[in-house]
N, C-alpha and C. Protein backbone atom coordinates (compact mmCIF):
# COMPACT_ATOMS: atom_id res chain seq x y z
N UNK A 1 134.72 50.78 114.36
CA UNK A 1 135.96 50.90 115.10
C UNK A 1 136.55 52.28 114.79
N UNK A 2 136.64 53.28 115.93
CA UNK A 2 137.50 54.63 115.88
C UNK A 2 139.07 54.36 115.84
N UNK A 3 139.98 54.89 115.52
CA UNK A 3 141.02 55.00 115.33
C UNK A 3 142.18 56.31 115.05
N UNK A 4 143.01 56.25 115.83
CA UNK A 4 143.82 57.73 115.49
C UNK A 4 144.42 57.44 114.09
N UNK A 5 144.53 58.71 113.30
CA UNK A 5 145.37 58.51 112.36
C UNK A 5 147.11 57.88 112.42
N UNK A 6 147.88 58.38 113.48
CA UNK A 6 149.07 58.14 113.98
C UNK A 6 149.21 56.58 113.83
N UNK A 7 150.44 56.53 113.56
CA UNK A 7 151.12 55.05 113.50
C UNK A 7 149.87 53.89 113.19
N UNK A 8 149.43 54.21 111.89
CA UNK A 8 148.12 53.50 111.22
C UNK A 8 148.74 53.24 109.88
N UNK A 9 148.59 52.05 109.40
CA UNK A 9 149.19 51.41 107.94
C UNK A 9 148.10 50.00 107.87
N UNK A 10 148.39 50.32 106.58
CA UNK A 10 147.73 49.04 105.86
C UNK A 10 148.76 48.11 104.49
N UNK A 11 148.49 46.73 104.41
CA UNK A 11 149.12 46.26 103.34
C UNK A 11 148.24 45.03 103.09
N UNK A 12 148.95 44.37 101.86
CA UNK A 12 147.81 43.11 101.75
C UNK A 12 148.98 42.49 100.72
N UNK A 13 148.37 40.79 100.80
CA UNK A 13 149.31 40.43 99.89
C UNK A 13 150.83 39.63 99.86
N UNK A 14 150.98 39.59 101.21
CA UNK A 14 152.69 39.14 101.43
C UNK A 14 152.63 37.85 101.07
N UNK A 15 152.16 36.84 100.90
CA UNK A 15 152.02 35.77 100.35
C UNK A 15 153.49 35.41 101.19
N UNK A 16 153.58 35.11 101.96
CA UNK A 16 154.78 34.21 102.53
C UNK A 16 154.46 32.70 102.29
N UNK A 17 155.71 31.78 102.17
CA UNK A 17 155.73 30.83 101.79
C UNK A 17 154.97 30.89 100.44
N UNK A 18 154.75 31.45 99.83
CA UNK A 18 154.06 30.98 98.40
C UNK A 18 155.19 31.61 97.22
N UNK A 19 155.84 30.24 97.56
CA UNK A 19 157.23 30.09 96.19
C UNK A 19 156.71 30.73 94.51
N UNK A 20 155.63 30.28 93.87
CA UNK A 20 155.18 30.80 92.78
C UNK A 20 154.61 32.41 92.61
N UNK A 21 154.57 33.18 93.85
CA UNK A 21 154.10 34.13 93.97
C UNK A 21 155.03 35.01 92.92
N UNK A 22 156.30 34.62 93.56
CA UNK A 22 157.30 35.87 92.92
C UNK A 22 157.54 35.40 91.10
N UNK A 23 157.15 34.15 90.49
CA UNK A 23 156.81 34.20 89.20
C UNK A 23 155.49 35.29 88.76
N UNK A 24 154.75 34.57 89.39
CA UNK A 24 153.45 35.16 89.02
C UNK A 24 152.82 36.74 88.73
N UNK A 25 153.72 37.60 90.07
CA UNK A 25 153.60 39.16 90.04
C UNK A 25 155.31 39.43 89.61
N UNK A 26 156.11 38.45 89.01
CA UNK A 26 157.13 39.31 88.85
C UNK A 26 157.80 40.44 89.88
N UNK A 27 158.06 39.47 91.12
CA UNK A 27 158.39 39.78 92.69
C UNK A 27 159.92 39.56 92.07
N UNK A 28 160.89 40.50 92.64
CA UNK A 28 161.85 40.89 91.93
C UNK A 28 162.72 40.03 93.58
N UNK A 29 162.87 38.99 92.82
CA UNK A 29 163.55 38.08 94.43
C UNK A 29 163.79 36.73 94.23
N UNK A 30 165.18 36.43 94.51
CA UNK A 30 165.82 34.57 93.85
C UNK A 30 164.23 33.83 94.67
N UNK A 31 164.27 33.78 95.75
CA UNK A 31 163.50 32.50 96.65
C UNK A 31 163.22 33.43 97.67
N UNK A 32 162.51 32.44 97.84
CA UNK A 32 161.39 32.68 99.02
C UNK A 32 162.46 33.18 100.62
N UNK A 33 163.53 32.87 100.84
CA UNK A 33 164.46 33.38 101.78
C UNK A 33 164.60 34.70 101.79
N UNK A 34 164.69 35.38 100.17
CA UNK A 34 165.25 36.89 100.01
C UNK A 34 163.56 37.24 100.26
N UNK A 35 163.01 36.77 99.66
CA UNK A 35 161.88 37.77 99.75
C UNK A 35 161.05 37.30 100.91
N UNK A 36 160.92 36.45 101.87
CA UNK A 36 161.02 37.10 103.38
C UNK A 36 161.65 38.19 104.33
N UNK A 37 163.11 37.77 103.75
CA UNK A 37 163.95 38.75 104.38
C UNK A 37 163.48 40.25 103.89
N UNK A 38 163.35 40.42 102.88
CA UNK A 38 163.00 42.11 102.35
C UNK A 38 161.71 42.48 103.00
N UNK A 39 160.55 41.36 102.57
CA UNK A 39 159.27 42.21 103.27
C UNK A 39 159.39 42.25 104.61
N UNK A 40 160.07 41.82 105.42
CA UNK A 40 160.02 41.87 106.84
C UNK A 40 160.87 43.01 107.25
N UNK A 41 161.86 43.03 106.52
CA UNK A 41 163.06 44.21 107.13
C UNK A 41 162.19 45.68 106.04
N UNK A 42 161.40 45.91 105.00
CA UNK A 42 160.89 46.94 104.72
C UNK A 42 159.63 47.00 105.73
N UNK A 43 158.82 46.26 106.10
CA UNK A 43 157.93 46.36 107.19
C UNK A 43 158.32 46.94 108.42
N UNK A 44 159.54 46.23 108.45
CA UNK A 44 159.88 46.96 110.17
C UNK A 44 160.90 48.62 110.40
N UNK A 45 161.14 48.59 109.18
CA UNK A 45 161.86 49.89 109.05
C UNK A 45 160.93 50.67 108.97
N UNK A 46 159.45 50.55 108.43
CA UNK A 46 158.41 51.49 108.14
C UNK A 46 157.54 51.64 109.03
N UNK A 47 157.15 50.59 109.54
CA UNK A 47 156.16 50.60 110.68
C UNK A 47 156.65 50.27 112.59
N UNK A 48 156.26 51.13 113.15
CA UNK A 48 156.82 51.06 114.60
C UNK A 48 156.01 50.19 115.20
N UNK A 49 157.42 49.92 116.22
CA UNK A 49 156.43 48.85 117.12
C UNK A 49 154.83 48.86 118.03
N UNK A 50 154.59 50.32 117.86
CA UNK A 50 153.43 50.47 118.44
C UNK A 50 152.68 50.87 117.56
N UNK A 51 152.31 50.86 116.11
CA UNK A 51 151.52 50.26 115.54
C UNK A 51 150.51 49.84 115.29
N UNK A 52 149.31 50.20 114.32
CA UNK A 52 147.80 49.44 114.10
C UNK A 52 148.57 49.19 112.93
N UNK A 53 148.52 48.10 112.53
CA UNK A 53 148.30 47.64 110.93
C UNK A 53 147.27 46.48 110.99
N UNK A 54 146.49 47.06 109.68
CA UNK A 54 145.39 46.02 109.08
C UNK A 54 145.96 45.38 107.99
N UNK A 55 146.34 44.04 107.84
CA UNK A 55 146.73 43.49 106.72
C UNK A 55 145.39 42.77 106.05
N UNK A 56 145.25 43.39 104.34
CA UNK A 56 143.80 42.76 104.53
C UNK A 56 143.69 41.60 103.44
N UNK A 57 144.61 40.55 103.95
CA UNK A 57 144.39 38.79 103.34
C UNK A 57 145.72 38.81 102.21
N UNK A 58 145.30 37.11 102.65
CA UNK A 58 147.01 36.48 102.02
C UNK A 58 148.41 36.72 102.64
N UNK A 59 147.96 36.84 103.71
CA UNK A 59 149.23 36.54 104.74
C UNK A 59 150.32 35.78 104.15
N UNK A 60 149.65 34.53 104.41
CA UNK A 60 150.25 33.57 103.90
C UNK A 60 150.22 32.52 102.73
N UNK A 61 150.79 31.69 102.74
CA UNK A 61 150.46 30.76 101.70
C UNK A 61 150.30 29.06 102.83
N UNK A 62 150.90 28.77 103.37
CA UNK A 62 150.78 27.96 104.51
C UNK A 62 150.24 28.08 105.56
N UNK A 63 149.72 27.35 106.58
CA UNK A 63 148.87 27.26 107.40
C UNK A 63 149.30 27.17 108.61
N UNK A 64 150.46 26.55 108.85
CA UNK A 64 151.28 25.92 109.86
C UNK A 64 151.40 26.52 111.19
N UNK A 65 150.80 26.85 112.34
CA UNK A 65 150.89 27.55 112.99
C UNK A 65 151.94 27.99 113.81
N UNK A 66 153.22 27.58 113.64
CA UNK A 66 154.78 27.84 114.13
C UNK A 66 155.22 28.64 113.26
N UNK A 67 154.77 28.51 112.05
CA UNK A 67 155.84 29.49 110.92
C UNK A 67 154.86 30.58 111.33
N UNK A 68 153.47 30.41 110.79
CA UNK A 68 152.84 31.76 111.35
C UNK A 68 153.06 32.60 112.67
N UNK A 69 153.06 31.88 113.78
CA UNK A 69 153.57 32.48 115.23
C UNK A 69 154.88 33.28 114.95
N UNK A 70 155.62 32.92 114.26
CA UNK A 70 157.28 32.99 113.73
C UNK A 70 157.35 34.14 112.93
N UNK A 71 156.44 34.42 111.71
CA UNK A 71 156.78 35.50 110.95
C UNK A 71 155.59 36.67 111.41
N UNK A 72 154.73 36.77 112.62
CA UNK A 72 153.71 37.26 113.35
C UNK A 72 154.81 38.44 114.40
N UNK A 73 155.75 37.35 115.02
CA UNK A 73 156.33 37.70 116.04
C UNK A 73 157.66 38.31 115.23
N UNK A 74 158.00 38.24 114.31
CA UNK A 74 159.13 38.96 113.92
C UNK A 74 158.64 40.29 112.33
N UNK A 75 157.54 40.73 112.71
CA UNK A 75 157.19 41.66 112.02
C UNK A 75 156.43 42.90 113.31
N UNK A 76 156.98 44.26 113.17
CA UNK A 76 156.06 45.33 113.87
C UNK A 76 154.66 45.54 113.91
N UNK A 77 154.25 46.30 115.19
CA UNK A 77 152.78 46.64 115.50
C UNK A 77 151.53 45.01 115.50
N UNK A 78 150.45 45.82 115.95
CA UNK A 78 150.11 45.11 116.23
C UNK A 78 148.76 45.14 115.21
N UNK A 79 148.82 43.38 114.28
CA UNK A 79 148.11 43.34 113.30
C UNK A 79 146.92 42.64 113.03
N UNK A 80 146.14 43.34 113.03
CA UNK A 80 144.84 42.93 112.17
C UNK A 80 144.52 42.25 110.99
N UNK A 81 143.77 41.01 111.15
CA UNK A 81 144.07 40.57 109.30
C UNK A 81 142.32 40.69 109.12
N UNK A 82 142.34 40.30 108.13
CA UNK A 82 141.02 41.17 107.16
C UNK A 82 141.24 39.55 105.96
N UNK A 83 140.36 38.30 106.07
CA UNK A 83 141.11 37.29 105.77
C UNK A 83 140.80 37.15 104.11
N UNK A 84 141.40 36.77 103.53
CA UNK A 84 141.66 36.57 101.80
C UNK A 84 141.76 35.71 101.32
N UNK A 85 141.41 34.88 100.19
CA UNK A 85 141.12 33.70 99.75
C UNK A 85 141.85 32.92 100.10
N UNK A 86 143.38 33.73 100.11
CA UNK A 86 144.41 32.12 100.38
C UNK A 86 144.16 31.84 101.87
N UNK A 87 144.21 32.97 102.79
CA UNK A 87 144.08 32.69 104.28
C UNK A 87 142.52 31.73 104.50
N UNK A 88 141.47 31.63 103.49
CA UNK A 88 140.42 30.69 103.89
C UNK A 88 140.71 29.37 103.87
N UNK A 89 141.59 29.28 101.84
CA UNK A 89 141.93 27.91 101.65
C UNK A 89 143.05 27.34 102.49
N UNK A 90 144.11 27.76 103.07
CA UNK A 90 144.87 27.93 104.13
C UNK A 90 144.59 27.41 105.70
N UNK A 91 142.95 27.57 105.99
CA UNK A 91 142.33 27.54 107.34
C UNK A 91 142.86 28.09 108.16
N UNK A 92 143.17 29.60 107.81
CA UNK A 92 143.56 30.58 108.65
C UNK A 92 142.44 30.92 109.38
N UNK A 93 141.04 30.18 109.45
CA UNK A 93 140.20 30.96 110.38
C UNK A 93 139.82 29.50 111.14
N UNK A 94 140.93 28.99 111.42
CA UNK A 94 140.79 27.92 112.59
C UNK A 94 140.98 28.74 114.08
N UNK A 95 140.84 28.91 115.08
CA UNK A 95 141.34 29.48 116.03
C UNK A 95 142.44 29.40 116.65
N UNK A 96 143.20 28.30 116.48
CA UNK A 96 144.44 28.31 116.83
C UNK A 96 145.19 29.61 115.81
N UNK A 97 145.05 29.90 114.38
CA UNK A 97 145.28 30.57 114.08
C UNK A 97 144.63 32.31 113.96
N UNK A 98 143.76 32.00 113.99
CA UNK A 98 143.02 33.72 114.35
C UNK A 98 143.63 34.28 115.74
N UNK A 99 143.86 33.28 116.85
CA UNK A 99 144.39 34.09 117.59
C UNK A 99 145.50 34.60 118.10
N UNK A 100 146.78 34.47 116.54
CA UNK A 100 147.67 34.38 116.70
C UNK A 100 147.86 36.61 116.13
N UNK A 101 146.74 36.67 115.51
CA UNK A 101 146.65 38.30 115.00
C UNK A 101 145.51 39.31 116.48
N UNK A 102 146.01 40.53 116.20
CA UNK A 102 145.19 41.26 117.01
C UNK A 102 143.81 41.25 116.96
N UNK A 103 143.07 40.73 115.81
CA UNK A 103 141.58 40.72 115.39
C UNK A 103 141.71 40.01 113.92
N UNK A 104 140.53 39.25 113.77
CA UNK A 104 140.49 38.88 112.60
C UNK A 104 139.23 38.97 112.21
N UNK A 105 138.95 39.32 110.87
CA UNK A 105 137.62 39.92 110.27
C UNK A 105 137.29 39.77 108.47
N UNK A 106 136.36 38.95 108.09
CA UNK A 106 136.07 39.23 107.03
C UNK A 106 136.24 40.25 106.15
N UNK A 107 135.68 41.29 107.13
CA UNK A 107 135.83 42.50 106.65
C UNK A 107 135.59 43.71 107.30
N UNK A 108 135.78 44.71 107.28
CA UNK A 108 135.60 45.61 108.64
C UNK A 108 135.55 47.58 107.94
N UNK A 109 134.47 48.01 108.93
CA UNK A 109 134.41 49.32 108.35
C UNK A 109 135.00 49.69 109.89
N UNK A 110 136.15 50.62 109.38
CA UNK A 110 136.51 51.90 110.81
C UNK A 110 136.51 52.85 109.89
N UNK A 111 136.59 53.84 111.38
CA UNK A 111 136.66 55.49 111.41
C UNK A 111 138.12 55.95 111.80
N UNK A 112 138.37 56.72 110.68
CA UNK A 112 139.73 57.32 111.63
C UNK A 112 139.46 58.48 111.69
N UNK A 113 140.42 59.19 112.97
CA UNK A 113 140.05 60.57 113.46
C UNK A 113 140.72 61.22 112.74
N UNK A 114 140.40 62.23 111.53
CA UNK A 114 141.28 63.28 111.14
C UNK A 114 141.82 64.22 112.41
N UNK A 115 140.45 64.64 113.25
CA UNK A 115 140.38 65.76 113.87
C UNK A 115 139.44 65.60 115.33
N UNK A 116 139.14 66.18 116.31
CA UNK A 116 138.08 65.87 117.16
C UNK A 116 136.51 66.07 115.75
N UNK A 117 136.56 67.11 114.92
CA UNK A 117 135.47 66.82 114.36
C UNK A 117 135.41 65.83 113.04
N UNK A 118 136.43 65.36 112.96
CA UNK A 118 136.75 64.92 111.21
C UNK A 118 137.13 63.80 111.35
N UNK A 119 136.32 62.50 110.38
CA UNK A 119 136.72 61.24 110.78
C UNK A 119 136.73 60.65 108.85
N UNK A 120 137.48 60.00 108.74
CA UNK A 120 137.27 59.42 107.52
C UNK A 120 136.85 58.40 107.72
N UNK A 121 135.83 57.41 106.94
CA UNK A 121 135.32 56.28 106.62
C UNK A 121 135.98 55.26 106.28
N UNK A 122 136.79 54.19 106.72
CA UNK A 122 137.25 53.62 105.48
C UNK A 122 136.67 51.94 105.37
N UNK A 123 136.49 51.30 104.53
CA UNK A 123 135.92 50.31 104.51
C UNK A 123 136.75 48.89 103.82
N UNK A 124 137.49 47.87 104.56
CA UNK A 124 138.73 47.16 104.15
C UNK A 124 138.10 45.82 104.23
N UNK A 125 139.09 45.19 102.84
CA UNK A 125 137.76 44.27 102.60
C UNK A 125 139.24 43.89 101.55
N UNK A 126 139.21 42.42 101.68
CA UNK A 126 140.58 41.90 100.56
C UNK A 126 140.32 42.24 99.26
N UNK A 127 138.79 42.10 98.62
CA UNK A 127 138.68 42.26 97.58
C UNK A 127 138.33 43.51 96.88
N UNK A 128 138.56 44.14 95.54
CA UNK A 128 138.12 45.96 95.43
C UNK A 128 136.45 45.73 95.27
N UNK A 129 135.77 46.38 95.54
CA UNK A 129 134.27 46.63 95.66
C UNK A 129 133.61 47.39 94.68
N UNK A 130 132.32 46.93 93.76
CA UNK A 130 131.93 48.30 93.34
C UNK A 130 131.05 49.17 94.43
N UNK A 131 130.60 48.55 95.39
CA UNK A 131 130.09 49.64 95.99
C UNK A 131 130.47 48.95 97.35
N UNK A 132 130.16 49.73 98.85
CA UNK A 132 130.37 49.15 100.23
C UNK A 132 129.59 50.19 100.70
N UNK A 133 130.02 50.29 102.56
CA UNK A 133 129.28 50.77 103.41
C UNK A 133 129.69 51.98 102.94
N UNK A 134 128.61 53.28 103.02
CA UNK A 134 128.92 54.90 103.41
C UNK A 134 129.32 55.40 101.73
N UNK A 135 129.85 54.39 100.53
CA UNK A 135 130.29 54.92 99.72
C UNK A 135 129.91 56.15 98.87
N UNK A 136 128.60 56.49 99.03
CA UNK A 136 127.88 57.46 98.60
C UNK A 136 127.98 58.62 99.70
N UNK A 137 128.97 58.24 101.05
CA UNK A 137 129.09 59.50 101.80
C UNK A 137 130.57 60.02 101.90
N UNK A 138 131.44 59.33 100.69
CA UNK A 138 132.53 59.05 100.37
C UNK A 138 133.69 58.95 101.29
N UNK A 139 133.23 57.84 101.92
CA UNK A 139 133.94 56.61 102.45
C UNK A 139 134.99 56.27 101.53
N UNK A 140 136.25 55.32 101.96
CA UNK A 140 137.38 55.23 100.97
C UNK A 140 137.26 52.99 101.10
N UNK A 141 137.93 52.84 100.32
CA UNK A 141 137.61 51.36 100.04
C UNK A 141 139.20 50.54 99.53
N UNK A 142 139.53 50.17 100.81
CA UNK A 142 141.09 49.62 100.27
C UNK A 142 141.01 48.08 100.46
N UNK A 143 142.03 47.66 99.66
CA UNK A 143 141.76 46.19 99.29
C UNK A 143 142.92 45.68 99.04
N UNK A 144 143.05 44.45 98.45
CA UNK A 144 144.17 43.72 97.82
C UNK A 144 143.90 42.98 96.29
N UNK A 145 144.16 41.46 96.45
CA UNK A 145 143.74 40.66 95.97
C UNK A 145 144.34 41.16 94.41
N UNK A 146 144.35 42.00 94.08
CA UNK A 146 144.46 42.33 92.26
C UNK A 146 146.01 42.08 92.24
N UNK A 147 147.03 42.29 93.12
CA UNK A 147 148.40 42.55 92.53
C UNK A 147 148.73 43.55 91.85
N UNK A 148 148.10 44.42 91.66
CA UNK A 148 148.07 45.46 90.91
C UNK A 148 149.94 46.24 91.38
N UNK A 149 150.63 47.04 90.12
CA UNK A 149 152.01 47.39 90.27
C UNK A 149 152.51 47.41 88.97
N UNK A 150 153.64 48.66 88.81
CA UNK A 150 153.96 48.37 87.69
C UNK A 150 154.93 47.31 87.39
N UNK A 151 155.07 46.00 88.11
CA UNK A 151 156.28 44.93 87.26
C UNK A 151 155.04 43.81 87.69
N UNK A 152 153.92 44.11 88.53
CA UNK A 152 153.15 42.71 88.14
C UNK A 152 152.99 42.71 86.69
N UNK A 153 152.52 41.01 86.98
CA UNK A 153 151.94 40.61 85.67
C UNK A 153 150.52 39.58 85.73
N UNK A 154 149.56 39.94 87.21
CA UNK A 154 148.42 39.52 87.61
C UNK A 154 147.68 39.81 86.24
N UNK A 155 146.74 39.06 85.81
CA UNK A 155 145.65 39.37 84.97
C UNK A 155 144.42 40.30 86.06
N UNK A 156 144.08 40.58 86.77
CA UNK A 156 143.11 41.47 87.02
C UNK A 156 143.71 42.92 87.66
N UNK A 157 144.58 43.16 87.42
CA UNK A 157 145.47 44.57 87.65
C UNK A 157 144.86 45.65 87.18
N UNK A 158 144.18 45.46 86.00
CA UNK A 158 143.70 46.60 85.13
C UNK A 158 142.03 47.12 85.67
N UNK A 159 141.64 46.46 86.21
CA UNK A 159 139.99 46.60 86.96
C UNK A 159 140.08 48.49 86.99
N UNK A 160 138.48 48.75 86.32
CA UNK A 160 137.76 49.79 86.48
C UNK A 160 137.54 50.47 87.65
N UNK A 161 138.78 51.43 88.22
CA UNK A 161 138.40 51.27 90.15
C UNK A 161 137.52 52.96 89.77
N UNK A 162 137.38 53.28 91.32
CA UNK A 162 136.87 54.51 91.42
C UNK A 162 137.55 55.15 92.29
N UNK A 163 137.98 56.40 92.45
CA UNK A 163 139.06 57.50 92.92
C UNK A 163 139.00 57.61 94.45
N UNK A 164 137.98 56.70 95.26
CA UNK A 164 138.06 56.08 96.29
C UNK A 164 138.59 55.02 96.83
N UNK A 165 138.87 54.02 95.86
CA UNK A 165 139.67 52.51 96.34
C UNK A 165 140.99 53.06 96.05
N UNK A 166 141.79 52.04 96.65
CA UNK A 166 143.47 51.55 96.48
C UNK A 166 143.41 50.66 96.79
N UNK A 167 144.26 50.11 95.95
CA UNK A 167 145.05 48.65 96.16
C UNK A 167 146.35 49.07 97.01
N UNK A 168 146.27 47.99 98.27
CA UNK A 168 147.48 48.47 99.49
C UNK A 168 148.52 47.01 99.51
N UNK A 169 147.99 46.63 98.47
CA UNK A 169 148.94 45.03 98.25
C UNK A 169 150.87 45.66 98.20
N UNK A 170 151.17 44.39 98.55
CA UNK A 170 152.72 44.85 98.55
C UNK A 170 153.22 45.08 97.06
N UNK A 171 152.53 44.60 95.99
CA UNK A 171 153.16 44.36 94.50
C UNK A 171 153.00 46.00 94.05
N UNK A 172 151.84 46.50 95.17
CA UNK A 172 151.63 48.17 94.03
C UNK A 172 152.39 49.16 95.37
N UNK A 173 153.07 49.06 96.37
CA UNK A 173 153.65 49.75 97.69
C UNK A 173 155.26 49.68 97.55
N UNK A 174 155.60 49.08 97.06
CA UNK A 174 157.07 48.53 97.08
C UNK A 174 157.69 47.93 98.04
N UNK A 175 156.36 46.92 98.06
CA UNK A 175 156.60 45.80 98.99
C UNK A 175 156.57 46.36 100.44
N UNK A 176 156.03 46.80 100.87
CA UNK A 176 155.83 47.61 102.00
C UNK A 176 154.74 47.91 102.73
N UNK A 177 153.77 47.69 103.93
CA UNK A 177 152.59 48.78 104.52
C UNK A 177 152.79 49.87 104.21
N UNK A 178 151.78 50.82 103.86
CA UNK A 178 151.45 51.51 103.67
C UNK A 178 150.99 52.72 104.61
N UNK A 179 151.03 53.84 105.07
CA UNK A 179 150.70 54.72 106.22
C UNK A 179 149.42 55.52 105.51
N UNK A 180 148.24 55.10 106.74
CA UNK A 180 146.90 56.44 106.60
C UNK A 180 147.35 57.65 105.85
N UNK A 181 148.28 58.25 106.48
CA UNK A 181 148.61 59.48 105.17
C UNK A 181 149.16 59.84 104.23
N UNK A 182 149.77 58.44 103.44
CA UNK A 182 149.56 58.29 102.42
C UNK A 182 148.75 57.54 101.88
N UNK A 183 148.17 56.75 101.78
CA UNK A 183 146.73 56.49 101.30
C UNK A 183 146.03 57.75 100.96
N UNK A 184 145.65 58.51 102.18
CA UNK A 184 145.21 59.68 102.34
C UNK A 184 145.89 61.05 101.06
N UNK A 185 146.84 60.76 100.89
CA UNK A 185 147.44 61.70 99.40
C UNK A 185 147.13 61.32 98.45
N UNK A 186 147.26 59.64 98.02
CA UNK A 186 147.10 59.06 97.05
C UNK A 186 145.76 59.16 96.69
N UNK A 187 144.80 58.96 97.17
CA UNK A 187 143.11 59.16 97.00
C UNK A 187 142.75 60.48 96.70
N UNK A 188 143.34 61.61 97.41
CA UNK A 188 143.19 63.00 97.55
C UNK A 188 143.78 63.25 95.22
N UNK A 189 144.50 62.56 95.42
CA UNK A 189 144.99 62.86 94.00
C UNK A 189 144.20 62.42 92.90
N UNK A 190 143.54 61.36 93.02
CA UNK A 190 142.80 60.44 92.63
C UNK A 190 141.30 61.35 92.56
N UNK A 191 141.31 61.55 93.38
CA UNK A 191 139.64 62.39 93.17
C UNK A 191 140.26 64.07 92.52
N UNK A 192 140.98 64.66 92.54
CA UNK A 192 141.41 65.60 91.96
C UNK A 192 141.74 65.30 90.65
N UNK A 193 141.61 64.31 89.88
CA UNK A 193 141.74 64.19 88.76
C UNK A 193 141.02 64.59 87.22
């Protein structure tokens, strides 16, 4: 899949409806009310309505396809999910629910256009990878699943990455999608290290 860089973001991780979440990563939020309200109003302040975002798994914590239609339709652009353990145990890949997102995918390698000649690789996948497609042609590898941030308190936060992955989860963004060009700084720094 080609793609312009412009109005391109990624995030992972919103765990809606999942009340224990905000114990667990130390999600700085009374209940599940405030911290809907924040990730939705930092989502939509950041990302425009015209929009690619790939969210890649753990949407949710519930299955229900009204709340999903509900917090689908009151978040910007138009989103891609990339599905994640909770969205399996969940049966987010029933079709009533897959076709409530722009595409839904295990996992997915696109291209984005730096330039007419310049395309970056990137390869999105819920979980961090030691290796994927192109990585040896240094392809970039974004993920979720760890919680990774400085006020989590996930036990697999600390994982051995390589100066190609990021974690685009909301716990390490400040609760927020994330934009191609920053990713694109953050990695750039990362391999300059």
């Amino acid at each position: 899949m080609k793609l312009p860089k412009e109005n391109l973001f990624f995030t992972s991780d919103t765990h809606f409806y999942h009340k224990n979440i905000i114990e667990h990563c130390n999600r700085p939020f009374d209940n599940l009310y405030y911290m809907h309200k924040a990730l939705i109003e930092v989502w939509n302040n950041k990302v425009p309505p015209e929009a690619t975002v790939f969210h890649l798994g753990d949407f949710a914590y519930k299955g229900n396809i009204e709340m999903i239609k509900e917090l689908i339709g009151s978040l910007n652009g138009s989103i891609h999910l990339i599905l994640g353990n909770h969205d399996y145990r969940n049966h987010f890949n029933r079709p009533s629910i897959l076709n409530l997102f722009k595409s839904t995918h295990d996992y997915l390698y696109i291209d984005v256009a730096e330039s007419e000649k310049i395309s970056q690789g990137i390869f999105l996948c819920h979980y961090p990878m030691l290796s994927w497609a192109h990585s040896q042609q240094k392809s970039w590898q974004l993920f979720g699943h760890i919680h990774s941030g400085p006020e989590s308190t996930a036990l697999d936060k600390n994982l051995p990455l390589k100066p190609t992955q990021y974690d685009v989860g909301v716990d390490n963004n400040r609760y927020q999608p994330i934009s191609y060009d920053e990713v694109k700084t953050i990695i750039t720094k990362q391999l300059n290290k």
